[in-house]
PDB file of N, CA and C in Angstrom:
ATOM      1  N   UNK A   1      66.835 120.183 198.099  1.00  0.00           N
ATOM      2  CA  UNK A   1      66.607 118.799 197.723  1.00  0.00           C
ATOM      3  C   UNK A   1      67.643 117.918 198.414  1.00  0.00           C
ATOM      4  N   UNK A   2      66.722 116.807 199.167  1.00  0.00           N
ATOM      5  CA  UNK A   2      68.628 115.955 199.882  1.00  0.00           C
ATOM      6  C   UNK A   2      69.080 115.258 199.038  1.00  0.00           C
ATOM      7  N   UNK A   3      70.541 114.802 199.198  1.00  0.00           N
ATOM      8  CA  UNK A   3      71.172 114.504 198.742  1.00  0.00           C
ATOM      9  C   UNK A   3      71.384 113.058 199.127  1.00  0.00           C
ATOM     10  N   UNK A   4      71.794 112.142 198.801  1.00  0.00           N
ATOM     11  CA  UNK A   4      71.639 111.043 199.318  1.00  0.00           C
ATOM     12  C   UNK A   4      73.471 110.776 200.023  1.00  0.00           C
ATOM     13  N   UNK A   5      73.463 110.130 201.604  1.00  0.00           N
ATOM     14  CA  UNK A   5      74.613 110.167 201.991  1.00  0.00           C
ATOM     15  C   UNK A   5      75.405 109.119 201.645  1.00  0.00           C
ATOM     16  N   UNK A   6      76.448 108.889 202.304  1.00  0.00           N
ATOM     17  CA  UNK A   6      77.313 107.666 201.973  1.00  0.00           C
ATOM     18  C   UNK A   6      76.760 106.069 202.507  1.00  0.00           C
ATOM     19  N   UNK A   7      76.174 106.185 203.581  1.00  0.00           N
ATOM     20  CA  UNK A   7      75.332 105.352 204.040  1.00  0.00           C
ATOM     21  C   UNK A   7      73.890 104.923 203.054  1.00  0.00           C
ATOM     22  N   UNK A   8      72.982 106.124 202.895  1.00  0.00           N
ATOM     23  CA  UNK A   8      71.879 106.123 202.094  1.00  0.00           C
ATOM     24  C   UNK A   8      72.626 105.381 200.901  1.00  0.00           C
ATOM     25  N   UNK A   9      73.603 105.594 200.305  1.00  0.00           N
ATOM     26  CA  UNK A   9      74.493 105.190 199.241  1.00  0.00           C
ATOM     27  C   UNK A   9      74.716 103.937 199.052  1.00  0.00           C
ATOM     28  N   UNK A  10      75.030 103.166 200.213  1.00  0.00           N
ATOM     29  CA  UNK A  10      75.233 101.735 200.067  1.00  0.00           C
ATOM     30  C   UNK A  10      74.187 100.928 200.366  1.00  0.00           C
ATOM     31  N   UNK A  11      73.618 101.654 200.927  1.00  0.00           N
ATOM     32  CA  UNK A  11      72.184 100.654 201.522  1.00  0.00           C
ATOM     33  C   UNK A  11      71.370 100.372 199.986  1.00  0.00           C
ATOM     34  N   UNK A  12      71.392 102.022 199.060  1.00  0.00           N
ATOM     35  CA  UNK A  12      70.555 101.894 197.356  1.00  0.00           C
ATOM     36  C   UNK A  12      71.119 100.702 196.669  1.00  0.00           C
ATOM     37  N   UNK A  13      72.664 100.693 196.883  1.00  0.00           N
ATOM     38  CA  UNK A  13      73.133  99.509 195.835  1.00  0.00           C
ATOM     39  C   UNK A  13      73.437  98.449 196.662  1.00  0.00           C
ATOM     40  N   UNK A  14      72.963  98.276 197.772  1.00  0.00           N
ATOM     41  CA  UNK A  14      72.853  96.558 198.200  1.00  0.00           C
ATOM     42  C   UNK A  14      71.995  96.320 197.642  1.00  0.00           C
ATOM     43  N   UNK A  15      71.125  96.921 197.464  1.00  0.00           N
ATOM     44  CA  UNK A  15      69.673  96.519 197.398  1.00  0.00           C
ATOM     45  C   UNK A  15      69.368  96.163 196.086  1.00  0.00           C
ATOM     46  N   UNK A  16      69.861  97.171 195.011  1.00  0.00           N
ATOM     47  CA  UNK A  16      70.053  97.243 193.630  1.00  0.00           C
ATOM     48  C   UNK A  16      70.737  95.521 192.883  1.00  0.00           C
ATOM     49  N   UNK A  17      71.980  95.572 193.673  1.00  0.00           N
ATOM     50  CA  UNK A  17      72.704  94.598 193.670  1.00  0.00           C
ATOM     51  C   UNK A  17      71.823  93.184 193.801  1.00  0.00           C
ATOM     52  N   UNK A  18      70.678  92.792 194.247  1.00  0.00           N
ATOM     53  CA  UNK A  18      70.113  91.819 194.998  1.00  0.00           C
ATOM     54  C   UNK A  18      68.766  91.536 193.873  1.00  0.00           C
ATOM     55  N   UNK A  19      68.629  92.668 192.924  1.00  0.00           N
ATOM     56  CA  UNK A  19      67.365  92.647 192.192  1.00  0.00           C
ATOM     57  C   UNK A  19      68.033  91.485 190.802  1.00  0.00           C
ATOM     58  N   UNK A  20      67.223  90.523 190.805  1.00  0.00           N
ATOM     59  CA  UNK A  20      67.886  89.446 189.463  1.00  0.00           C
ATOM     60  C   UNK A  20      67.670  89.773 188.403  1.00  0.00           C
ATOM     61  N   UNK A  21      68.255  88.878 187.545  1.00  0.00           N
ATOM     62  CA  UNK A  21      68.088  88.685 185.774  1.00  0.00           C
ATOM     63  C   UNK A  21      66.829  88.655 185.590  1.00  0.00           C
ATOM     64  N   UNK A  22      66.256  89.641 185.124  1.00  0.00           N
ATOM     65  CA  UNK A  22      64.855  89.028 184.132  1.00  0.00           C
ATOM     66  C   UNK A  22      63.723  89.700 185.078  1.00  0.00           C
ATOM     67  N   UNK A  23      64.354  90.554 186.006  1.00  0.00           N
ATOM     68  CA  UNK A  23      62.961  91.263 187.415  1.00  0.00           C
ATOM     69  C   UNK A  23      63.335  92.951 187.103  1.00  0.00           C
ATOM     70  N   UNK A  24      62.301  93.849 187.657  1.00  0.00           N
ATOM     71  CA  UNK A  24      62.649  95.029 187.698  1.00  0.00           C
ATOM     72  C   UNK A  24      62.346  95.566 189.110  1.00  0.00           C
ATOM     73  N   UNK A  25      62.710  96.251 189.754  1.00  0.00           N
ATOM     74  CA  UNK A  25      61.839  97.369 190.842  1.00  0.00           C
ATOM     75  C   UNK A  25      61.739  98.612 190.369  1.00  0.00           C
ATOM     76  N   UNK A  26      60.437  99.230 191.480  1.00  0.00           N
ATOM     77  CA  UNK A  26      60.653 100.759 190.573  1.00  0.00           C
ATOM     78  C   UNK A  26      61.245 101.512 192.209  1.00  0.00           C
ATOM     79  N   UNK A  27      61.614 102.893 191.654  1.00  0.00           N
ATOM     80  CA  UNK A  27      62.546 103.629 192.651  1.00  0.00           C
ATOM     81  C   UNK A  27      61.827 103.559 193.795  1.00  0.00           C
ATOM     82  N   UNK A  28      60.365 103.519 194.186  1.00  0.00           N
ATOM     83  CA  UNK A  28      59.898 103.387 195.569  1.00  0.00           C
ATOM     84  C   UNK A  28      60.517 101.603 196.263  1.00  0.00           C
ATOM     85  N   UNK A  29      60.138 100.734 195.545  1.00  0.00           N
ATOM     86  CA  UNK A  29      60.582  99.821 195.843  1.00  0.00           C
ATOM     87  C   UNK A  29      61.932  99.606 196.603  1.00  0.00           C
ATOM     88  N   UNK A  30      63.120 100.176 195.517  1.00  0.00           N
ATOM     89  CA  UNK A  30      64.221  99.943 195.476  1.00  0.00           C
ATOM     90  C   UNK A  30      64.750 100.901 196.803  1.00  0.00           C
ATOM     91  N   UNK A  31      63.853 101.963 196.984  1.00  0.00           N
ATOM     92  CA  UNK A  31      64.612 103.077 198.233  1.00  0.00           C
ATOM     93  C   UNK A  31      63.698 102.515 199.688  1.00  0.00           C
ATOM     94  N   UNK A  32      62.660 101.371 199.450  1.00  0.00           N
ATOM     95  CA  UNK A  32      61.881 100.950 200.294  1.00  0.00           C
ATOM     96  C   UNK A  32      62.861  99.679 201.157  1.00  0.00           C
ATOM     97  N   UNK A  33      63.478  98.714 200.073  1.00  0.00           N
ATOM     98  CA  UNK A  33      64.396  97.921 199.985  1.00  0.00           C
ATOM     99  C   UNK A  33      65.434  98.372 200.738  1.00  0.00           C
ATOM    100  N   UNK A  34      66.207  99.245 200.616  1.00  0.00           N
ATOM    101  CA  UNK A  34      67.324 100.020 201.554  1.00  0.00           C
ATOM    102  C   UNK A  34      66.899 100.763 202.455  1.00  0.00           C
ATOM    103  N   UNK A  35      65.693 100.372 203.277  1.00  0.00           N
ATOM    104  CA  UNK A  35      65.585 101.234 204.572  1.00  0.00           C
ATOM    105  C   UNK A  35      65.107 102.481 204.530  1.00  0.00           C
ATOM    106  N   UNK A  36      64.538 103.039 203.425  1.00  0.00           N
ATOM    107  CA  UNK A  36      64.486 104.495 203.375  1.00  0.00           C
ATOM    108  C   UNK A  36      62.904 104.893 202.442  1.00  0.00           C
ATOM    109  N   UNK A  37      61.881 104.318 203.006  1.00  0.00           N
ATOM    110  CA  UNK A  37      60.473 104.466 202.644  1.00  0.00           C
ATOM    111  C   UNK A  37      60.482 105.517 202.634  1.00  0.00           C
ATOM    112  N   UNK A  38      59.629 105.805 200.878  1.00  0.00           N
ATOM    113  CA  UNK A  38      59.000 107.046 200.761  1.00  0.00           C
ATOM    114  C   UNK A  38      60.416 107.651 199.992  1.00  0.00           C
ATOM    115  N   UNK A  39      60.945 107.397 199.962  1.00  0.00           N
ATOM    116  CA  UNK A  39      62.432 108.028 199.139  1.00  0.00           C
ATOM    117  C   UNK A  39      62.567 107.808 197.586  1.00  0.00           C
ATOM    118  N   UNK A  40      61.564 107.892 196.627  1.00  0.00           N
ATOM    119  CA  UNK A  40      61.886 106.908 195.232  1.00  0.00           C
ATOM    120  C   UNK A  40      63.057 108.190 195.220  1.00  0.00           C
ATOM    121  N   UNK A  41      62.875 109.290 195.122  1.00  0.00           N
ATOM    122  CA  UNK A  41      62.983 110.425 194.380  1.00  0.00           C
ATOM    123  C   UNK A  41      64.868 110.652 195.032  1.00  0.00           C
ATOM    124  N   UNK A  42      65.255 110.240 196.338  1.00  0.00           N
ATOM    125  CA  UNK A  42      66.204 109.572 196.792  1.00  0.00           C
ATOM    126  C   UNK A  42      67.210 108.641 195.432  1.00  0.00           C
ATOM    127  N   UNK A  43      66.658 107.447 195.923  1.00  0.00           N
ATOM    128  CA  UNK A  43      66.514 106.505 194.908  1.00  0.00           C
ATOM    129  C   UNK A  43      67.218 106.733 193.480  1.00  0.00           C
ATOM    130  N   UNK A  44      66.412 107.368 193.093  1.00  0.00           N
ATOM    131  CA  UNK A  44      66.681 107.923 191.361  1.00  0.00           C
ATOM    132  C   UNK A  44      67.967 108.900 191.071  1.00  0.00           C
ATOM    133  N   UNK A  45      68.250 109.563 192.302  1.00  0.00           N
ATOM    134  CA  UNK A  45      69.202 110.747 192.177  1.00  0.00           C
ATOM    135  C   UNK A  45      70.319 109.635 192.576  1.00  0.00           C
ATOM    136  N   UNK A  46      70.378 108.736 193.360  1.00  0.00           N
ATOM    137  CA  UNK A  46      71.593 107.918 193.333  1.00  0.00           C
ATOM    138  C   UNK A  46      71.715 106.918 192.578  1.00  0.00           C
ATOM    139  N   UNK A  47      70.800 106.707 191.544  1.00  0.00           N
ATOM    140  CA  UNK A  47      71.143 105.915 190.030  1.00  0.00           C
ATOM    141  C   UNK A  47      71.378 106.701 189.496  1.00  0.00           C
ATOM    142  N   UNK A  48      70.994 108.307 189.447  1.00  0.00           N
ATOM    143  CA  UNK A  48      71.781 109.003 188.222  1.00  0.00           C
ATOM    144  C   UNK A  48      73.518 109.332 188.058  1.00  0.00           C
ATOM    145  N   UNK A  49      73.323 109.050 189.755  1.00  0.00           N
ATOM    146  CA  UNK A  49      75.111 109.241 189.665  1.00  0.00           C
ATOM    147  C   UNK A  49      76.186 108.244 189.809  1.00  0.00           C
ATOM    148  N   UNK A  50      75.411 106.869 189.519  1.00  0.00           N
ATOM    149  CA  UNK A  50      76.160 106.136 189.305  1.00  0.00           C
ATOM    150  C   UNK A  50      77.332 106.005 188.352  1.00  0.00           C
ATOM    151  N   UNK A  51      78.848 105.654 188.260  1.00  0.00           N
ATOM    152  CA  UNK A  51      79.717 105.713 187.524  1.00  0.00           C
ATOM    153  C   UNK A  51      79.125 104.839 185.790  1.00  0.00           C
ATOM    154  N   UNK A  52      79.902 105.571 185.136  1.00  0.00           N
ATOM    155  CA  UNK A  52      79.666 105.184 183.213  1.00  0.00           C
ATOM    156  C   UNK A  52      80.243 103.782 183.721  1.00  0.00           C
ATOM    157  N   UNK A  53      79.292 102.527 182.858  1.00  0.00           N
ATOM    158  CA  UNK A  53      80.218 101.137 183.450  1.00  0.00           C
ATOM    159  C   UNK A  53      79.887 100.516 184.690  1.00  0.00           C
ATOM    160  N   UNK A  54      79.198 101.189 185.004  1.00  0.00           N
ATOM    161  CA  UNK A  54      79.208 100.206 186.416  1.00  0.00           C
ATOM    162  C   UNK A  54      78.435  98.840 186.475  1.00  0.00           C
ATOM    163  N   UNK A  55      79.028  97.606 187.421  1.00  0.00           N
ATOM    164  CA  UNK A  55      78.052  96.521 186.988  1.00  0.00           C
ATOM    165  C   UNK A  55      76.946  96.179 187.959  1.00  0.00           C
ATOM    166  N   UNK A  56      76.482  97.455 188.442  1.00  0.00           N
ATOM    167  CA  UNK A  56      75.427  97.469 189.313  1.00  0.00           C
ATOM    168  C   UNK A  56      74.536  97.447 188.592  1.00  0.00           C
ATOM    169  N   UNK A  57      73.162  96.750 188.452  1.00  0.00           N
ATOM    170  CA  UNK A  57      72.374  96.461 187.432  1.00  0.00           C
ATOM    171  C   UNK A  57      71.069  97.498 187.159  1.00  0.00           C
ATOM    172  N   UNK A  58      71.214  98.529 187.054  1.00  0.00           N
ATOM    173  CA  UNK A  58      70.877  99.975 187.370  1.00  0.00           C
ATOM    174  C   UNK A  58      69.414 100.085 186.300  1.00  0.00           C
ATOM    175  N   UNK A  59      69.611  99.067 185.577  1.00  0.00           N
ATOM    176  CA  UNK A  59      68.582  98.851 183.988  1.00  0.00           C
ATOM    177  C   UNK A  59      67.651  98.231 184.628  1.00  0.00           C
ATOM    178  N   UNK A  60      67.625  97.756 186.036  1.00  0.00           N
ATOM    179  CA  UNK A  60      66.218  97.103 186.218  1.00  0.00           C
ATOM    180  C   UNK A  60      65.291  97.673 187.062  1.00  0.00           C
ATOM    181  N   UNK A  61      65.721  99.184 187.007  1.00  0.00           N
ATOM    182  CA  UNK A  61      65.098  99.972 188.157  1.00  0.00           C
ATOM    183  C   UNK A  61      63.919 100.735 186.930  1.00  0.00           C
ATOM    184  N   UNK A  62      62.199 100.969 187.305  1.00  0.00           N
ATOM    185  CA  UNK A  62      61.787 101.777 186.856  1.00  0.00           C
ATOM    186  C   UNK A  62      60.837 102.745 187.306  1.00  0.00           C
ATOM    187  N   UNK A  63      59.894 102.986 186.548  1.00  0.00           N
ATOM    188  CA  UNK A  63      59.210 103.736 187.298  1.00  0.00           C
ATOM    189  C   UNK A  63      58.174 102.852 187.150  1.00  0.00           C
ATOM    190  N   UNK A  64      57.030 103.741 188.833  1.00  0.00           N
ATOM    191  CA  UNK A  64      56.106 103.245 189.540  1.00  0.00           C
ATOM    192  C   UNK A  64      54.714 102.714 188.372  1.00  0.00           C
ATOM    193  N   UNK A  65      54.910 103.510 186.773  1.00  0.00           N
ATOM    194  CA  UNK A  65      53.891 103.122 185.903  1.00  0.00           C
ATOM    195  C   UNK A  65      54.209 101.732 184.966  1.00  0.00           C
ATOM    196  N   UNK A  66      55.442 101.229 185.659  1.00  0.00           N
ATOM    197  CA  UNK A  66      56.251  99.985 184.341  1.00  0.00           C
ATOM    198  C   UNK A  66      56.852 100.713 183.363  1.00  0.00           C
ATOM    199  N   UNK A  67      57.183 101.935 183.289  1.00  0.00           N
ATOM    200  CA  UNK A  67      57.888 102.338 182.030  1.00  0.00           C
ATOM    201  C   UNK A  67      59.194 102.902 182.833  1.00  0.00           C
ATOM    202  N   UNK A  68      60.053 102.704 181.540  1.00  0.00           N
ATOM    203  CA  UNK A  68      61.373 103.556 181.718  1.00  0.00           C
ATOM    204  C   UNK A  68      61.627 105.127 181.641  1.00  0.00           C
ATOM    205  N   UNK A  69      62.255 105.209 182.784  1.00  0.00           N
ATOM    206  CA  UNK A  69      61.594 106.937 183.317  1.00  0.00           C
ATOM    207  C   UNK A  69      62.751 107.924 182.378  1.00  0.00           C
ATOM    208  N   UNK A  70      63.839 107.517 181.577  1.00  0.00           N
ATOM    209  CA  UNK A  70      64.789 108.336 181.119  1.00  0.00           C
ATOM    210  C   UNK A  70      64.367 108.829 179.448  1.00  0.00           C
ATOM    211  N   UNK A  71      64.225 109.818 179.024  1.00  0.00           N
ATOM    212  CA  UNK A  71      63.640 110.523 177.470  1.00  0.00           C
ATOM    213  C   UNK A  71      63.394 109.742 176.649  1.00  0.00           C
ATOM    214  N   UNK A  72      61.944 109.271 176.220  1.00  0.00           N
ATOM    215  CA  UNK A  72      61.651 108.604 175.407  1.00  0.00           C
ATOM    216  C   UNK A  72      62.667 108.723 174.259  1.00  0.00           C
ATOM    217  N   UNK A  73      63.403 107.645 173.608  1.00  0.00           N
ATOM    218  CA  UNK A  73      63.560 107.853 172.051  1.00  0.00           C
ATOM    219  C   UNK A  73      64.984 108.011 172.490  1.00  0.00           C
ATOM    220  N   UNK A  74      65.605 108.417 173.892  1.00  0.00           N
ATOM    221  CA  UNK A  74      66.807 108.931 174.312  1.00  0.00           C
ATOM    222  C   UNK A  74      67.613 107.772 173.907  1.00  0.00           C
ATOM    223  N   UNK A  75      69.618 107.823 173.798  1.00  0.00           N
ATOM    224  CA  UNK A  75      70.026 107.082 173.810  1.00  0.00           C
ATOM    225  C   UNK A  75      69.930 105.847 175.279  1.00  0.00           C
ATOM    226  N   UNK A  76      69.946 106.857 176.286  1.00  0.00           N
ATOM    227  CA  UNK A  76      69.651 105.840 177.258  1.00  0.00           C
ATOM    228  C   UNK A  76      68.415 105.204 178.161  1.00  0.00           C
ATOM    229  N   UNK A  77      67.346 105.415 177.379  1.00  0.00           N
ATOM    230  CA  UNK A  77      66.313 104.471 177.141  1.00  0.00           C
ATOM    231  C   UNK A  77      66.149 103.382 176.501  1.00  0.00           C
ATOM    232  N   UNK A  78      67.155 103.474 175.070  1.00  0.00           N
ATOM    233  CA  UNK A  78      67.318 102.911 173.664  1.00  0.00           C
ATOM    234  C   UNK A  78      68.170 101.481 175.230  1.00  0.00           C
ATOM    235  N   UNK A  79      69.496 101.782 175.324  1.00  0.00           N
ATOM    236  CA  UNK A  79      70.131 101.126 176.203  1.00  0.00           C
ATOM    237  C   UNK A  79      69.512 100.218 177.593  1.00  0.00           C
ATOM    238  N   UNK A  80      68.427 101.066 178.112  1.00  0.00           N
ATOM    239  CA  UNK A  80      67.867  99.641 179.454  1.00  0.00           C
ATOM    240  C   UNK A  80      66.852  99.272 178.889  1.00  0.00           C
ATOM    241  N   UNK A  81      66.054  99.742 177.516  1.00  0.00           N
ATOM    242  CA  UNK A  81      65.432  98.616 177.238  1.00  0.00           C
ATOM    243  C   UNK A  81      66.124  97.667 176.715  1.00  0.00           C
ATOM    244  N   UNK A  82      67.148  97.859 175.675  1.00  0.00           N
ATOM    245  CA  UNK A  82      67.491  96.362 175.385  1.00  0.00           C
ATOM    246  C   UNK A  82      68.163  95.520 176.628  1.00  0.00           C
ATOM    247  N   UNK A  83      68.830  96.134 177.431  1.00  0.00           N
ATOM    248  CA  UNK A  83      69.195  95.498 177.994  1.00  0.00           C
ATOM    249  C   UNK A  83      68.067  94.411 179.449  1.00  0.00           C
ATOM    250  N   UNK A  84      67.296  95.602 179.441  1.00  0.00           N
ATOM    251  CA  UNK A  84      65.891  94.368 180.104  1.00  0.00           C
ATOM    252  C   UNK A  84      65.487  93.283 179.199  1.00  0.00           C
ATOM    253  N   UNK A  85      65.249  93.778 177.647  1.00  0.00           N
ATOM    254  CA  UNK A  85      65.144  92.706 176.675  1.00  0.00           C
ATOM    255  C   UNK A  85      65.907  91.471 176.393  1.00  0.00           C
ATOM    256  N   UNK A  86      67.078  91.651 176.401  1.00  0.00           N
ATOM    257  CA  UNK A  86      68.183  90.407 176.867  1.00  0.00           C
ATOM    258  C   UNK A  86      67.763  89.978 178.115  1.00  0.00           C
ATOM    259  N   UNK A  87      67.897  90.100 178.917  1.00  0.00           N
ATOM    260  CA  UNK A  87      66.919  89.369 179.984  1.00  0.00           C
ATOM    261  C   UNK A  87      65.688  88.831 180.156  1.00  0.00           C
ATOM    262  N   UNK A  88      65.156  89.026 178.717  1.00  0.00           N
ATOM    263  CA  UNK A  88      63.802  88.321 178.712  1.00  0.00           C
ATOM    264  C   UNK A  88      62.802  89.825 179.678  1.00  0.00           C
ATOM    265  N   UNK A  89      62.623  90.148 180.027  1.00  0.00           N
ATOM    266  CA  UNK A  89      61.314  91.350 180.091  1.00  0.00           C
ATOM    267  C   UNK A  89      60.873  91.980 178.658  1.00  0.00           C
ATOM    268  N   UNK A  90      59.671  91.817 179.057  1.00  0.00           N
ATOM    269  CA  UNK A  90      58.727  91.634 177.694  1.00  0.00           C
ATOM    270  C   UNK A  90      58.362  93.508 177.842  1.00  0.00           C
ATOM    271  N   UNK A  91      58.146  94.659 176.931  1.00  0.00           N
ATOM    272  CA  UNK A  91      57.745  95.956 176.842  1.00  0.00           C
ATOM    273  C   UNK A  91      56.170  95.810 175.840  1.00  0.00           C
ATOM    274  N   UNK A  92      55.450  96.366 176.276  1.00  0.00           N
ATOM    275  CA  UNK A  92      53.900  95.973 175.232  1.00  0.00           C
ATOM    276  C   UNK A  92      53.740  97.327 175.518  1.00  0.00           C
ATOM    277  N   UNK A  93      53.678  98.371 174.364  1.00  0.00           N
ATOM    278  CA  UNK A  93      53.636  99.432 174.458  1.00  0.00           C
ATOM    279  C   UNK A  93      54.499 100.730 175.252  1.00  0.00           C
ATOM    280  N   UNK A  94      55.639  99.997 175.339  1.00  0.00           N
ATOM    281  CA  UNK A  94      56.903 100.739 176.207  1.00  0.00           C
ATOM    282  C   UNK A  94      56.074 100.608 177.429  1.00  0.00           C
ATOM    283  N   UNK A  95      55.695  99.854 178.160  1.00  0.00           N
ATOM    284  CA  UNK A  95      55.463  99.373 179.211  1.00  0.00           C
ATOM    285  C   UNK A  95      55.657  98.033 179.811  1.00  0.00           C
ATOM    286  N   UNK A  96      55.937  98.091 180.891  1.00  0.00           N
ATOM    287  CA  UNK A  96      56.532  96.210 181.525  1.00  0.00           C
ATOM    288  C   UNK A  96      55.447  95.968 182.484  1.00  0.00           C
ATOM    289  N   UNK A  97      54.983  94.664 181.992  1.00  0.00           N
ATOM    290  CA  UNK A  97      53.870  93.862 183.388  1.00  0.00           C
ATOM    291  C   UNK A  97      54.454  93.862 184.759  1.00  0.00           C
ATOM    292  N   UNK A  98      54.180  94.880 185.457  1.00  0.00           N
ATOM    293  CA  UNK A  98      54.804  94.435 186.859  1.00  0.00           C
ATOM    294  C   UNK A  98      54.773  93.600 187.532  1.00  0.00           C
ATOM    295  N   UNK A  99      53.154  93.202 187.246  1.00  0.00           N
ATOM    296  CA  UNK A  99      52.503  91.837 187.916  1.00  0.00           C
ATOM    297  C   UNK A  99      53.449  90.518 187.228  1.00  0.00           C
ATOM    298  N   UNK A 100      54.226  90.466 186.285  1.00  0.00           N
ATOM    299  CA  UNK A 100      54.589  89.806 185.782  1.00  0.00           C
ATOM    300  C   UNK A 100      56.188  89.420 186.027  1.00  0.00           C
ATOM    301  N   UNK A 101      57.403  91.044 185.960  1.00  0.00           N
ATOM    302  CA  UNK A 101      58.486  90.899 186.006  1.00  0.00           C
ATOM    303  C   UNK A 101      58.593  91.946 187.339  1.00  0.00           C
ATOM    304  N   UNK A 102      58.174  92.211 187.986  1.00  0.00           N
ATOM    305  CA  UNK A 102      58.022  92.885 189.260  1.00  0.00           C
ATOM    306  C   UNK A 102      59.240  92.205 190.292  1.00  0.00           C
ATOM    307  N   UNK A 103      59.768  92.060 191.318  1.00  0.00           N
ATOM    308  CA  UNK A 103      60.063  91.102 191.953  1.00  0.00           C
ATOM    309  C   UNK A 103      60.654  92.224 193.196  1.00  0.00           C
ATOM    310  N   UNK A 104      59.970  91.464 194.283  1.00  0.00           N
ATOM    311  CA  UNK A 104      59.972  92.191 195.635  1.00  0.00           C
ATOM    312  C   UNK A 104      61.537  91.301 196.113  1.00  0.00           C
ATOM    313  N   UNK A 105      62.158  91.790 197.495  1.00  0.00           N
ATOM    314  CA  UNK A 105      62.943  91.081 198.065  1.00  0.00           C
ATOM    315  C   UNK A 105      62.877  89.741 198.648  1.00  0.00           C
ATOM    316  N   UNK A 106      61.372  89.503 199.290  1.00  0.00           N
ATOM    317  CA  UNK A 106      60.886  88.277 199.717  1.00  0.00           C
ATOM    318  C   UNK A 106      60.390  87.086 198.532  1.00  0.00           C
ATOM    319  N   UNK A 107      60.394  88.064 197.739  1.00  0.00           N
ATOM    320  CA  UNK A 107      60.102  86.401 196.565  1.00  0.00           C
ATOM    321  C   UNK A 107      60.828  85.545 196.616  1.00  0.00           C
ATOM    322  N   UNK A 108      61.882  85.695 197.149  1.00  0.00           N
ATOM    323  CA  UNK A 108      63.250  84.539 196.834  1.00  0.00           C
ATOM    324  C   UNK A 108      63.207  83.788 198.117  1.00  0.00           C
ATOM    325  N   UNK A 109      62.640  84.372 199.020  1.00  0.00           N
ATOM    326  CA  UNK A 109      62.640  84.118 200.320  1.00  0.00           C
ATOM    327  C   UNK A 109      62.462  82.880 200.758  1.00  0.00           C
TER     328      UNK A 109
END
């Protein structure tokens, strides 16, 4: 399985870094965003190893169905939903409107 490098590394959290208050991407997006199409699975292994604390906004990354990909019911599911919820993203059945809070890089554009 690769590993993601130091390069692959910064390119995930520029990109991460750039996603706003109140938007989500999911890991294809976000590894599409840093140059590296076709990588969600990339992607996800370098949000899991992000440091405890970090203020990289790591809660707005999900998966490709609008739901939050970490153990239902888990403490840290419990944690990026509220914290998408403080941001105003709406969950209707533990699911998020993509069409709605979605937000590509060019929207801002």
């Amino acid at each position: 399985m690769k590993q993601p490098n130091q390069q692959h590394l910064q390119a995930i959290f520029l990109a991460l870094a750039s996603v706003p208050a109140g938007k989500v991407v999911t890991y294809g997006q976000l590894a599409a965003m840093a140059g590296l199409p076709r990588a969600a699975r990339l992607a996800g292994r370098a949000l899991r190893d992000l440091p405890t604390g970090t203020s990289l906004p790591w809660h707005r990354v999900i998966n490709a169905q609008g739901r939050i990909s970490l153990p239902e019911g888990s403490e840290g599911q419990h944690r990026q939903q509220t914290l998408l919820e403080a941001e105003g993203v709406v969950f209707v059945k533990g699911k998020i409107n993509l069409r709605r809070f979605g937000w590509l890089a060019q929207d801002d554009a």
